[in-house]
N, C-alpha and C. Protein backbone atom coordinates (compact mmCIF):
# COMPACT_ATOMS: atom_id res chain seq x y z
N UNK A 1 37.04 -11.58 4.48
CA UNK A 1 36.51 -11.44 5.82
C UNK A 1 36.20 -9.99 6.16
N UNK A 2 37.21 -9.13 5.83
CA UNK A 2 36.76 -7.61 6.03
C UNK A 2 35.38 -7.02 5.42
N UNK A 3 35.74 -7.63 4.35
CA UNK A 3 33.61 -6.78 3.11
C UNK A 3 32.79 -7.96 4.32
N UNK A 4 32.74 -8.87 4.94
CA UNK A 4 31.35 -9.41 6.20
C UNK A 4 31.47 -8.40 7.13
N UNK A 5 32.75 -8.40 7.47
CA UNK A 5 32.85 -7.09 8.54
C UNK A 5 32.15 -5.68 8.35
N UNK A 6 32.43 -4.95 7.33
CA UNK A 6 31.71 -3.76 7.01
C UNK A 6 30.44 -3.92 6.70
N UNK A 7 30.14 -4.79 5.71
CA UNK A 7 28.69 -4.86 5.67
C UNK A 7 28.08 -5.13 7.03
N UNK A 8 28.42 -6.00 7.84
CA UNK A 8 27.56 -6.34 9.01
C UNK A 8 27.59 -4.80 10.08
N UNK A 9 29.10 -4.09 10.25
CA UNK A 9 28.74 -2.74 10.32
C UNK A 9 28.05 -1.64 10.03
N UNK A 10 27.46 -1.89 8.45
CA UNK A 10 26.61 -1.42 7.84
C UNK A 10 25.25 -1.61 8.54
N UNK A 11 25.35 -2.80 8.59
CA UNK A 11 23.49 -3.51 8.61
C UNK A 11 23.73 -2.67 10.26
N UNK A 12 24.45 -2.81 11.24
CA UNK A 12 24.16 -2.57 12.47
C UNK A 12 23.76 -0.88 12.13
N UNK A 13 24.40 -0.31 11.44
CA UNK A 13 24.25 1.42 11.49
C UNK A 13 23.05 1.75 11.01
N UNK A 14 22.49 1.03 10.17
CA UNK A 14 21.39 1.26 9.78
C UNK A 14 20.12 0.72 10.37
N UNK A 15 20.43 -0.30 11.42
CA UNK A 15 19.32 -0.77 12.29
C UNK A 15 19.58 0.51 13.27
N UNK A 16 20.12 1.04 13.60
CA UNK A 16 20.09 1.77 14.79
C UNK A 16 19.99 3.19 14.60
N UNK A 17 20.04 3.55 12.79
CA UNK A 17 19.17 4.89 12.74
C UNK A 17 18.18 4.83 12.19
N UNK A 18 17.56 4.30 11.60
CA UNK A 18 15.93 3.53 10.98
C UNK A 18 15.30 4.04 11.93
N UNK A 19 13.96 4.90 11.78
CA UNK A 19 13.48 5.70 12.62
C UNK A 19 12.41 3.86 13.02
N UNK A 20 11.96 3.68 14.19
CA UNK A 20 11.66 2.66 14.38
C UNK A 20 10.01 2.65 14.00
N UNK A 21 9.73 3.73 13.96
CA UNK A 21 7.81 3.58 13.18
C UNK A 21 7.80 3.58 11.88
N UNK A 22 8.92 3.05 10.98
CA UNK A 22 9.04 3.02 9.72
C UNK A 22 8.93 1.29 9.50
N UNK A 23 8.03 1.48 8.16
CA UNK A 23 7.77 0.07 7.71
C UNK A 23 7.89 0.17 6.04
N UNK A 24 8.63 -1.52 5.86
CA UNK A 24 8.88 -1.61 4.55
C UNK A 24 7.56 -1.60 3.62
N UNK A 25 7.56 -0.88 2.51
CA UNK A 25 6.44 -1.27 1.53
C UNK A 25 7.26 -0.91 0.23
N UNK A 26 6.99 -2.10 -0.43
CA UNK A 26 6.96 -2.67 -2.02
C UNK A 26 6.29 -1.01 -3.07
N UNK A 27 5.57 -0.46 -2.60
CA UNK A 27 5.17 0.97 -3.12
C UNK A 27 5.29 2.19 -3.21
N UNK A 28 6.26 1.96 -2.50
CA UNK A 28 6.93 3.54 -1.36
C UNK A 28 7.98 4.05 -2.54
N UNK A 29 7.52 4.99 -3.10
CA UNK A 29 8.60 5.81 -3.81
C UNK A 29 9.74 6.77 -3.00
N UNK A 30 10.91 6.70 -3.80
CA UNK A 30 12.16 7.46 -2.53
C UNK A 30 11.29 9.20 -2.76
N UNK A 31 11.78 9.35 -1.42
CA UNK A 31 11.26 11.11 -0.96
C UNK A 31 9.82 11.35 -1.39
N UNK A 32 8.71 10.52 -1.73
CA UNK A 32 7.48 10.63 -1.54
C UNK A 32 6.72 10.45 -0.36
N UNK A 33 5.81 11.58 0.00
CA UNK A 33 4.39 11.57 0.86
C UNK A 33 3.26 10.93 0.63
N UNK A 34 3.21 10.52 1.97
CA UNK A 34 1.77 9.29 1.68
C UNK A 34 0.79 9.65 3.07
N UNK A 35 -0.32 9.99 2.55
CA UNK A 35 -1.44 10.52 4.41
C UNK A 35 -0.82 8.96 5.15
N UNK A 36 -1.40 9.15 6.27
CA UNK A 36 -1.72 8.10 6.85
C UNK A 36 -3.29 7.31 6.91
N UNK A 37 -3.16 6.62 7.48
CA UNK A 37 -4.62 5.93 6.96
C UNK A 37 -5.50 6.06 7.94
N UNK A 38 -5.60 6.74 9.09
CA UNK A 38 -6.48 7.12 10.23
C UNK A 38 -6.27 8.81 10.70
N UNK A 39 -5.15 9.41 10.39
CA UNK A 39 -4.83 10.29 11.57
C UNK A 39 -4.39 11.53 10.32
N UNK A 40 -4.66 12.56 10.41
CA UNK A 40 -4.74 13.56 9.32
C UNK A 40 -3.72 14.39 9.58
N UNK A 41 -3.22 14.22 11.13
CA UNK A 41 -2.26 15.07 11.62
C UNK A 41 -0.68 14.28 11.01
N UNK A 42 -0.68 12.79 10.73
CA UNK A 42 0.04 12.25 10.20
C UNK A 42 0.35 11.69 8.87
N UNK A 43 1.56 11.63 8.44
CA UNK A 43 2.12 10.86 6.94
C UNK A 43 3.01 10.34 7.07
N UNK A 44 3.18 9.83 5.73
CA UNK A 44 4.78 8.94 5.93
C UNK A 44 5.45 9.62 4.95
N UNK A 45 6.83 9.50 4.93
CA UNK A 45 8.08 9.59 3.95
C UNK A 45 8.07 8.79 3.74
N UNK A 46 8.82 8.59 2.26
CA UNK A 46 9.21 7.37 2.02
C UNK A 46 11.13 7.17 1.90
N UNK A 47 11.31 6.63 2.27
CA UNK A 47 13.22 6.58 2.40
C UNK A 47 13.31 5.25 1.83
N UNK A 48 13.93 5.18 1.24
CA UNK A 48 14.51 3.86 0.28
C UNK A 48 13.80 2.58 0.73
N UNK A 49 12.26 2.30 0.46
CA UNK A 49 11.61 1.73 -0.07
C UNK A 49 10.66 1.39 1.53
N UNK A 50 11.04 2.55 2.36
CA UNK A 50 10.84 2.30 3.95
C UNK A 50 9.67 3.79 4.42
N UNK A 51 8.47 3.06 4.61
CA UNK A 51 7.76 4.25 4.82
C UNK A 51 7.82 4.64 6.55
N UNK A 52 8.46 5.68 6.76
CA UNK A 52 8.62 6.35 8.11
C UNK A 52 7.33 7.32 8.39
N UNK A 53 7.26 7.26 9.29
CA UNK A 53 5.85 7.76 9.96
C UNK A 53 6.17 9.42 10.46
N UNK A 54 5.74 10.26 10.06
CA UNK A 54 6.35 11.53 10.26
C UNK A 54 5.09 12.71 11.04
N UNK A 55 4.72 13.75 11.86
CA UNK A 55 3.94 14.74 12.39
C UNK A 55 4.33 15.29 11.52
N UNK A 56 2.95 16.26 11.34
CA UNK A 56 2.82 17.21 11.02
C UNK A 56 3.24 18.67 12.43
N UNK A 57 3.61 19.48 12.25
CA UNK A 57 3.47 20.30 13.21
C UNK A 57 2.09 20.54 13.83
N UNK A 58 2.01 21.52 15.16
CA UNK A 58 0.81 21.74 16.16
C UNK A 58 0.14 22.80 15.12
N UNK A 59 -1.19 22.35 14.83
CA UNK A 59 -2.00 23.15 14.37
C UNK A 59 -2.24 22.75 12.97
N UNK A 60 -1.64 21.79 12.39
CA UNK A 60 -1.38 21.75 10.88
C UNK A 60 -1.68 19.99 10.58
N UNK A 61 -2.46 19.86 9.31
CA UNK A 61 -2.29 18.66 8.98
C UNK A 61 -1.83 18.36 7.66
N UNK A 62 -1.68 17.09 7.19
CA UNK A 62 -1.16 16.56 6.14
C UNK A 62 -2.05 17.04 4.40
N UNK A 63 -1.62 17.62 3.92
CA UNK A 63 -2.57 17.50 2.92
C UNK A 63 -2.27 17.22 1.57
N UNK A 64 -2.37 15.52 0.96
CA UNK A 64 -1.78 14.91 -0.02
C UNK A 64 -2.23 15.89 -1.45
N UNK A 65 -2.45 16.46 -1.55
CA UNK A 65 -2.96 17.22 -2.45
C UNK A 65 -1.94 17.74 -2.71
N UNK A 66 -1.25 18.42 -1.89
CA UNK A 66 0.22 19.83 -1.82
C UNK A 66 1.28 18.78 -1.67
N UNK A 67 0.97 17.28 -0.84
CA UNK A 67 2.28 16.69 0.18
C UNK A 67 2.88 17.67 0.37
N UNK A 68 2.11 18.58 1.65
CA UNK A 68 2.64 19.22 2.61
C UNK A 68 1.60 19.25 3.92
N UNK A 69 2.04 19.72 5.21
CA UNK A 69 1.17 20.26 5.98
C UNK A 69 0.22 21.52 5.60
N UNK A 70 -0.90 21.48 5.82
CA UNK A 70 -1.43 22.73 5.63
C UNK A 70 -2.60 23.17 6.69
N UNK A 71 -3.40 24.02 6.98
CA UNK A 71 -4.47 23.96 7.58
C UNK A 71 -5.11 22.67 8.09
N UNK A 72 -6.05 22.62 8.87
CA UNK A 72 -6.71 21.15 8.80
C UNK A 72 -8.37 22.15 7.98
N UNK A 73 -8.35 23.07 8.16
CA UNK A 73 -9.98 23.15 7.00
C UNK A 73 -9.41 22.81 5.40
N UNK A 74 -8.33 22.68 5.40
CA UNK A 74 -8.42 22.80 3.74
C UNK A 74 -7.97 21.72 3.60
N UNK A 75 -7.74 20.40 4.37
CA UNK A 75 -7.73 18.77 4.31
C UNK A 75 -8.53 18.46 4.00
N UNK A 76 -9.40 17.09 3.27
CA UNK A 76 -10.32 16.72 3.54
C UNK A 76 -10.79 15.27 4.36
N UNK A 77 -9.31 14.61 4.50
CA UNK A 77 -9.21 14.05 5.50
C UNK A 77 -9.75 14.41 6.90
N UNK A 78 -9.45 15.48 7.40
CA UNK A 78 -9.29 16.07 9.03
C UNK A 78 -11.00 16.34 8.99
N UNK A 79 -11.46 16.82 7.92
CA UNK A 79 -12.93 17.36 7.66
C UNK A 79 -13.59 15.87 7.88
N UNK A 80 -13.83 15.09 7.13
CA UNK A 80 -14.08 13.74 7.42
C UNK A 80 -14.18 13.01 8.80
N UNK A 81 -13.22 13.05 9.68
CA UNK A 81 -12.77 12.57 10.38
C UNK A 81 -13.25 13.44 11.66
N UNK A 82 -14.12 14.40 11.29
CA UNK A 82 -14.25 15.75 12.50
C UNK A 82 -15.43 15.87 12.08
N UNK A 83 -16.18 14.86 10.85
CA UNK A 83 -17.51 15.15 10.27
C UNK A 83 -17.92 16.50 10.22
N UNK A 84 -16.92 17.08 9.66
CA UNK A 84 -17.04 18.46 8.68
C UNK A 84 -17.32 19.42 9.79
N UNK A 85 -17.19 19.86 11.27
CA UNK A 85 -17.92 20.36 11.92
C UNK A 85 -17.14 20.76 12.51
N UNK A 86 -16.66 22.63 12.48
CA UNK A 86 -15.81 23.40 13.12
C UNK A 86 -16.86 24.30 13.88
N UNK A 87 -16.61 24.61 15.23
CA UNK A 87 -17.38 25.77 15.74
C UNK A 87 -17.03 27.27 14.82
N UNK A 88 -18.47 27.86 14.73
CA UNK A 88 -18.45 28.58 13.79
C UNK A 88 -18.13 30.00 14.48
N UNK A 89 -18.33 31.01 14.06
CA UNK A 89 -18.28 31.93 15.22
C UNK A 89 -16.42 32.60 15.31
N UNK A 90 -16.92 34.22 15.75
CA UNK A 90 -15.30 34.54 15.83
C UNK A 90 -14.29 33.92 17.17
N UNK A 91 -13.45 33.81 17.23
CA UNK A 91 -12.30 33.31 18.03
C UNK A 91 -10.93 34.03 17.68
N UNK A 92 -10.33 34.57 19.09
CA UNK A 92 -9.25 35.49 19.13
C UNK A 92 -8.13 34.37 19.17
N UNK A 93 -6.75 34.90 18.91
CA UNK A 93 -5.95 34.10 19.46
C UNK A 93 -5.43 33.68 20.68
N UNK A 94 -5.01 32.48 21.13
CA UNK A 94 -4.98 31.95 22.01
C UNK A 94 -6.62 31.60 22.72
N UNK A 95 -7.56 31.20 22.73
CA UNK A 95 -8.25 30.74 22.89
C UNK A 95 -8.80 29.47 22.94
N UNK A 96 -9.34 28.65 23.90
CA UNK A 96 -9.46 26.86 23.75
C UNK A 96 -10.59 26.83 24.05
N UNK A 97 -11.30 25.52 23.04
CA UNK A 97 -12.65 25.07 23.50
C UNK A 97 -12.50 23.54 23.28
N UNK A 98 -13.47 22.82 24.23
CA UNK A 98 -13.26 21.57 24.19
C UNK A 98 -14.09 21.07 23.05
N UNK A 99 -14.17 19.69 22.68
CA UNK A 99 -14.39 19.56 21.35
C UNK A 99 -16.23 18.99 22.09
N UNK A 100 -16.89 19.20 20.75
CA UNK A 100 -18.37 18.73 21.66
C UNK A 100 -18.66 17.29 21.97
N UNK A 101 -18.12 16.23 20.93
CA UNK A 101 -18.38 14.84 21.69
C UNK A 101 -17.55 14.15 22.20
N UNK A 102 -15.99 14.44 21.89
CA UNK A 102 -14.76 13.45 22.20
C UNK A 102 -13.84 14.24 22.87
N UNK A 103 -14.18 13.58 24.35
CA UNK A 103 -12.83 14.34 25.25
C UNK A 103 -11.13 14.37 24.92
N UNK A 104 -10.90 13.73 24.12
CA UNK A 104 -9.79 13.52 23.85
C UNK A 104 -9.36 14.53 22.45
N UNK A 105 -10.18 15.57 21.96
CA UNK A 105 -9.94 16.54 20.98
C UNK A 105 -10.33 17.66 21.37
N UNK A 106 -9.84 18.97 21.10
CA UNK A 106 -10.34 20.33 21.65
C UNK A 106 -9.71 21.33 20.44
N UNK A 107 -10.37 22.50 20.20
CA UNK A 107 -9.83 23.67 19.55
C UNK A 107 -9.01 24.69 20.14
N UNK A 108 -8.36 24.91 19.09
CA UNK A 108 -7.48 26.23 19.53
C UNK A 108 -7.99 27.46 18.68
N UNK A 109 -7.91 28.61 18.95
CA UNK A 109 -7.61 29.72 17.94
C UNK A 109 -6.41 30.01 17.72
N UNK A 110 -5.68 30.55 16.31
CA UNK A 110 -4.84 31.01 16.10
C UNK A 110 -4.83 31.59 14.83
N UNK A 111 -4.77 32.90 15.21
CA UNK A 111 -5.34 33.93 14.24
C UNK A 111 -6.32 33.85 14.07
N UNK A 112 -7.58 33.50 14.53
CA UNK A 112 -8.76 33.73 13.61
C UNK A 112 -9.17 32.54 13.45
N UNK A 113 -8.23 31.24 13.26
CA UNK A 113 -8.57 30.25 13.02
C UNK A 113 -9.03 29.51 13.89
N UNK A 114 -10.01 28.20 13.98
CA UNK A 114 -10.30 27.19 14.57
C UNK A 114 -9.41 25.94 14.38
N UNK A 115 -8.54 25.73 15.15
CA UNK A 115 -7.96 24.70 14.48
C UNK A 115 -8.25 23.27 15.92
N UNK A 116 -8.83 21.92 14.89
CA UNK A 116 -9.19 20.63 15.45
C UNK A 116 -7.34 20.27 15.99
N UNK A 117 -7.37 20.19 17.66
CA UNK A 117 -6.31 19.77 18.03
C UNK A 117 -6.71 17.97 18.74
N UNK A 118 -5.71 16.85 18.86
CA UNK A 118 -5.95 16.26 19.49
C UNK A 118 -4.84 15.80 20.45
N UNK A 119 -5.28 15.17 21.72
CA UNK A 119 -4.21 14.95 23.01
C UNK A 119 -3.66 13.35 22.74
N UNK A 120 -2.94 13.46 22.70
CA UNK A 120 -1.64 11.79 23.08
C UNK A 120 -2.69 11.15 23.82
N UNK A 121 -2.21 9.81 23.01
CA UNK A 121 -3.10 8.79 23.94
C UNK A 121 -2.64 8.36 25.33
N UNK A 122 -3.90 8.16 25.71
CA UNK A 122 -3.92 8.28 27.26
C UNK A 122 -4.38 9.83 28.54
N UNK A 123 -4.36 10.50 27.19
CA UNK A 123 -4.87 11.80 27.84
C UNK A 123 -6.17 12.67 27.33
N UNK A 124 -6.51 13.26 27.98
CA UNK A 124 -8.09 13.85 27.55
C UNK A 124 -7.96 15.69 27.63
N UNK A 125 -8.56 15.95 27.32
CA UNK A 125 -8.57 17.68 27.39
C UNK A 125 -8.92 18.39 28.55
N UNK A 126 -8.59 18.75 29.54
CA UNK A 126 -9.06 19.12 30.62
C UNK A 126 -9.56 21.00 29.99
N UNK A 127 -10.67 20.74 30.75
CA UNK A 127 -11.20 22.58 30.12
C UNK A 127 -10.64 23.33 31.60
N UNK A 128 -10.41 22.30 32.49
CA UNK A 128 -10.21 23.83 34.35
C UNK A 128 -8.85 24.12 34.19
N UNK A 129 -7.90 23.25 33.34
CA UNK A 129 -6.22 23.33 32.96
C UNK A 129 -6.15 23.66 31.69
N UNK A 130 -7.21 24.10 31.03
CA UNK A 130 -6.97 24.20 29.61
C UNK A 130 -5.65 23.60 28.68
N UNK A 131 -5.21 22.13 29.20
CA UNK A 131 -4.41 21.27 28.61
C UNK A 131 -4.95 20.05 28.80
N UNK A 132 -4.20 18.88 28.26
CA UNK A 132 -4.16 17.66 27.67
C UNK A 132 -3.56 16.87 29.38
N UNK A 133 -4.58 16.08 29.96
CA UNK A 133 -4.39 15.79 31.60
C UNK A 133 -4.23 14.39 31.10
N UNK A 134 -3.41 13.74 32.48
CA UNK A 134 -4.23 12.36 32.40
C UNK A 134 -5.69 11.61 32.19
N UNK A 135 -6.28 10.94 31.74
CA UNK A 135 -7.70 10.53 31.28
C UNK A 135 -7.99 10.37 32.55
N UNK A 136 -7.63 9.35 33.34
CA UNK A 136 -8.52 9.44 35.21
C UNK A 136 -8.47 10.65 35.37
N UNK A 137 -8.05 11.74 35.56
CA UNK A 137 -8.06 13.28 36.24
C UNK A 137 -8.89 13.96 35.60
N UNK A 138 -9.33 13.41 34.48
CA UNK A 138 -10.69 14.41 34.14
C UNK A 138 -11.83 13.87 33.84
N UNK A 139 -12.59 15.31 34.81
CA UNK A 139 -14.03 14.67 35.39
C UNK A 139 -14.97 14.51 34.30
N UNK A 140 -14.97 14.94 33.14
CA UNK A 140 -15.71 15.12 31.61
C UNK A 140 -15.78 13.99 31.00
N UNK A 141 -14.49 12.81 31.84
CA UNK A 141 -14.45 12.07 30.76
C UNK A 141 -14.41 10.76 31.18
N UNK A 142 -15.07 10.07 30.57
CA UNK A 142 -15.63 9.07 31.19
C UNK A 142 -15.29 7.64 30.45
N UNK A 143 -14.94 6.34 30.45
CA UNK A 143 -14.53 5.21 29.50
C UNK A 143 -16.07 4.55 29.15
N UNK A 144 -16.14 4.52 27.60
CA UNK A 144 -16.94 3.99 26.98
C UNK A 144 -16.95 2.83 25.93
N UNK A 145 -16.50 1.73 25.95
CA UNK A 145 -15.80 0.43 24.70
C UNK A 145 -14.55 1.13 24.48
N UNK A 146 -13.75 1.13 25.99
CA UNK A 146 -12.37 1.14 26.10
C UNK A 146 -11.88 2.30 25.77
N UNK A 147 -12.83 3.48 25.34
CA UNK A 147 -12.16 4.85 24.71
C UNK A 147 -13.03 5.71 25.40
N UNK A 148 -12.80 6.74 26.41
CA UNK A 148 -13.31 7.92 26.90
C UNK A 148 -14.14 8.99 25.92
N UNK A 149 -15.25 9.27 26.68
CA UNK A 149 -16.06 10.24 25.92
C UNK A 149 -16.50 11.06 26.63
N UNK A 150 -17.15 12.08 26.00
CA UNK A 150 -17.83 13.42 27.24
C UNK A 150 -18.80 12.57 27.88
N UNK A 151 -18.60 12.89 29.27
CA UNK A 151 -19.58 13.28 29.83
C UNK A 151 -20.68 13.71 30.30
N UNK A 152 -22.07 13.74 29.63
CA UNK A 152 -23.07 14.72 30.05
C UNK A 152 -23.38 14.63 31.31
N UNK A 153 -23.72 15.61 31.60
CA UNK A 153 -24.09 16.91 32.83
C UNK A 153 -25.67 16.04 33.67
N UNK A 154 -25.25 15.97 35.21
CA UNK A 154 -26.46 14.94 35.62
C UNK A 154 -27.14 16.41 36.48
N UNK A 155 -28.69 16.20 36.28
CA UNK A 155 -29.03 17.34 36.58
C UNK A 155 -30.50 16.14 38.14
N UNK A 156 -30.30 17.02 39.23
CA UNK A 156 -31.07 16.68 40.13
C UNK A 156 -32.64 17.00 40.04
N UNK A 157 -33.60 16.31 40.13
CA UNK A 157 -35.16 16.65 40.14
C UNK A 157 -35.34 17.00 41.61
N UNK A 158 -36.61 17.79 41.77
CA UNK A 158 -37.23 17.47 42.53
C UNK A 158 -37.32 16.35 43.49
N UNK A 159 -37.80 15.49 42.79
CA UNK A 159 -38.27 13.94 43.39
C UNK A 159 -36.93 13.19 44.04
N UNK A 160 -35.43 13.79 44.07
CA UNK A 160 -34.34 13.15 43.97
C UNK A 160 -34.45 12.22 42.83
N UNK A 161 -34.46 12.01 42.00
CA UNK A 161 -33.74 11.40 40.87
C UNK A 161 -33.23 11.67 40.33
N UNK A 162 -32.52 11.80 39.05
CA UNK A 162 -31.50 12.57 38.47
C UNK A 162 -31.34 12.03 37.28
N UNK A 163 -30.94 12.95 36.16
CA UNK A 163 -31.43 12.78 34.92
C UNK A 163 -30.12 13.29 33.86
N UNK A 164 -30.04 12.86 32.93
CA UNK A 164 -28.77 13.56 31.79
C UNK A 164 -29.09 13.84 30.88
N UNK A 165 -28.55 14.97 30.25
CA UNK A 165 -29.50 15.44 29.19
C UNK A 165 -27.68 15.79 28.52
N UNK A 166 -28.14 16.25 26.70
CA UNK A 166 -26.95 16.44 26.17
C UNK A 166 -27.23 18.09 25.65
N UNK A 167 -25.89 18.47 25.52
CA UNK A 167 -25.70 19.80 25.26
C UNK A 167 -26.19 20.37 23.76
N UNK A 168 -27.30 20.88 23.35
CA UNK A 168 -27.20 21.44 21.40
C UNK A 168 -26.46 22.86 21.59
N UNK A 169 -26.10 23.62 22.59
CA UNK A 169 -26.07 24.92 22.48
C UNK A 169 -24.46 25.20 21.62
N UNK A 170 -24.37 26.01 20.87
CA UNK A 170 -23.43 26.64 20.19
C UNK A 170 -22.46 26.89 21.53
N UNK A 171 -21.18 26.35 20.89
CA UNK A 171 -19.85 26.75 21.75
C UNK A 171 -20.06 28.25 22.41
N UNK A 172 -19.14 28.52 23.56
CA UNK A 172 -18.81 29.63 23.47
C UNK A 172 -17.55 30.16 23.92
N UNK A 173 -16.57 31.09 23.19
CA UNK A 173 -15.29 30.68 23.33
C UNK A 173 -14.81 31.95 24.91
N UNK A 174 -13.96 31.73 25.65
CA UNK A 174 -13.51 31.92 26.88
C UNK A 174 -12.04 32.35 26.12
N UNK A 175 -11.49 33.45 26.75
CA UNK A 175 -9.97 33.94 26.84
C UNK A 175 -9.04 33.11 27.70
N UNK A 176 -8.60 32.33 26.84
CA UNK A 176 -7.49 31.55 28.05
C UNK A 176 -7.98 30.44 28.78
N UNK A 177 -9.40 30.26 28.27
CA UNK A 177 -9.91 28.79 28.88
C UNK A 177 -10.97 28.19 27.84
N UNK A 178 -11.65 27.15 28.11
CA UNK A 178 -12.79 26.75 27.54
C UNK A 178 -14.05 26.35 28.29
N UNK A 179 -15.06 26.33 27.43
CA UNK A 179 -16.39 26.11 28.35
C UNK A 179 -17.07 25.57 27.18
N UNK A 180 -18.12 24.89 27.70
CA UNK A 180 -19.22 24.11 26.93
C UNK A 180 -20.52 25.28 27.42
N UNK A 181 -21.00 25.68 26.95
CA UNK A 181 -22.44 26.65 27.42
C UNK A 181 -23.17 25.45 27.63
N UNK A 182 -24.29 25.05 28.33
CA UNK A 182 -25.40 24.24 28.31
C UNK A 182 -26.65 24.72 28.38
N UNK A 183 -27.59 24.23 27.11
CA UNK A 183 -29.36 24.78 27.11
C UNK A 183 -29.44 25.13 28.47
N UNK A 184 -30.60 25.87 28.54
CA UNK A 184 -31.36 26.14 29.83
C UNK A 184 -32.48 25.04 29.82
N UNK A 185 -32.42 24.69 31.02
CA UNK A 185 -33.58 23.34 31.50
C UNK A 185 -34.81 23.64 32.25
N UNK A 186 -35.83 24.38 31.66
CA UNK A 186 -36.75 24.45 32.62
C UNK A 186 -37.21 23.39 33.68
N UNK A 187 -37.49 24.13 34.82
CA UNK A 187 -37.97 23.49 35.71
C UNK A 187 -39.29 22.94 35.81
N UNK A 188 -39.91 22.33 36.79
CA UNK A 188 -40.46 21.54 37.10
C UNK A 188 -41.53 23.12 37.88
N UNK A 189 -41.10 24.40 37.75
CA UNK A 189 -41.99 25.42 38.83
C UNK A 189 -42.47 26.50 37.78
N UNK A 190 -42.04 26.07 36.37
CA UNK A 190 -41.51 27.02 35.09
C UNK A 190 -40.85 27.83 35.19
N UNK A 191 -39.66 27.97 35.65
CA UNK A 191 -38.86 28.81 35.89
C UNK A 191 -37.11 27.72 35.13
N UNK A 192 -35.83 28.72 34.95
CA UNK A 192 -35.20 27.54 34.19
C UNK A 192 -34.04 27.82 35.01
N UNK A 193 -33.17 26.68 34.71
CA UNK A 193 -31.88 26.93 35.46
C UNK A 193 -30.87 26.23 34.21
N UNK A 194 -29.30 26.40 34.43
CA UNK A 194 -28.81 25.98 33.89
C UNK A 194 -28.02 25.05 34.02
C-alpha cells in the first residue's frame, strides 16, 4: 500500500511542476532544442520525452542551427516570417519604429541593430506610447479576418470625399519614439501636402 502511496505522490509532484505548455512527443530527445513551428522568438526543450515551450529573451530569437538564441538577422526563420525585410538605414540605441504592415510588430535599436520585436496577443504597438497598448486603444489599428492591421492614412479632397492611399516611403527613425514618414500627395492646385 505504501509504493501506491508514493508513486501517486509522485504522479501528483510531477503534475504540478510540468511546465503546463509542455506536450508529450514520441521524438523529443532529453535536453534537445526544437524551433517552434510559427514563432522564431520561440522553442521547445525537450525534458524526458516532454517538449516544453520555452522564450527566447527580448531582442533574440531561436536559431536551430547553434540551438541557441541568437540575433533574429542571422535566423532564417524570423527572416521568412518578416519576408526578409529590415528597415535599412542607421539607428541609435534605444530607438522604436513601428513595423510597416502589421500593427502588432515594431523595431527596436540596440546597438546599431534593428531588431523585429512583437507585442502579446491582444495588443498592438502604439507609436504616441512607444509601447505594446491594448488593440482598441490604438488608432493605427484596425481588425481585419479577426487580426488587426495598419491602418492607412484617410486623406480629405476637395470635393469632400476622402480617399486612402498606402505609405512606400522609407522609415524614419525618431529618438525615443516612432513614426511612419508618409509620400507627399500632391494636390489637386499642384502644390503637395503630406
Amino acid at each position: 500500500m505504501s509504493n501506491v502511496f508514493v508513486s501517486t505522490l509522485r504522479l501528483i509532484a510531477l503534475l504540478i511542476t510540468t511546465d503546463m505548455r509542455s506536450v508529450f512527443s514520441a521524438d523529443c530527445e532529453h535536453d534537445k532544442y526544437y524551433p517552434h513551428e510559427t514563432d522564431c522568438r520561440k522553442f521547445y526543450q525537450c525534458d524526458q520525452g516532454y517538449k516544453v515551450l520555452k522564450d527566447c529573451g527580448p531582442g533574440t530569437a531561436f536559431n536551430p542551427e547553434i540551438s541557441q538564441c541568437d540575433w533574429p538577422d542571422k535566423v532564417e526563420a524570423c527572416k521568412k516570417n518578416n519576408g526578409g525585410s529590415v528597415p535599412s538605414g542607421p539607428c541609435h540605441h534605444g530607438e522604436y519604429l513601428r513595423h510597416e504592415t502589421d500593427c502588432h510588430m515594431y523595431y527596436r535599436c540596440d546597438w546599431g541593430k534593428t531588431i523585429l520585436m512583437t507585442c502579446s496577443n491582444g495588443t498592438a504597438w502604439d507609436p504616441s506610447l512607444t509601447l505594446c497598448n491594448h488593440e482598441d486603444a490604438v488608432a493605427s489599428c484596425k481588425h481585419v479576418s479577426g487580426r488587426s492591421n495598419m491602418e492607412s492614412p484617410e486623406i480629405s479632397t476637395e470635393d469632400g470625399s476622402s480617399t486612402t492611399t498606402e505609405s512606400t516611403e522609407e522609415p524614419t527613425y525618431i529618438r525615443g519614439s516612432s513614426i511612419m514618414v508618409s509620400p507627399e500627395i500632391p494636390a489637386e492646385d499642384g502644390s503637395s501636402t503630406t
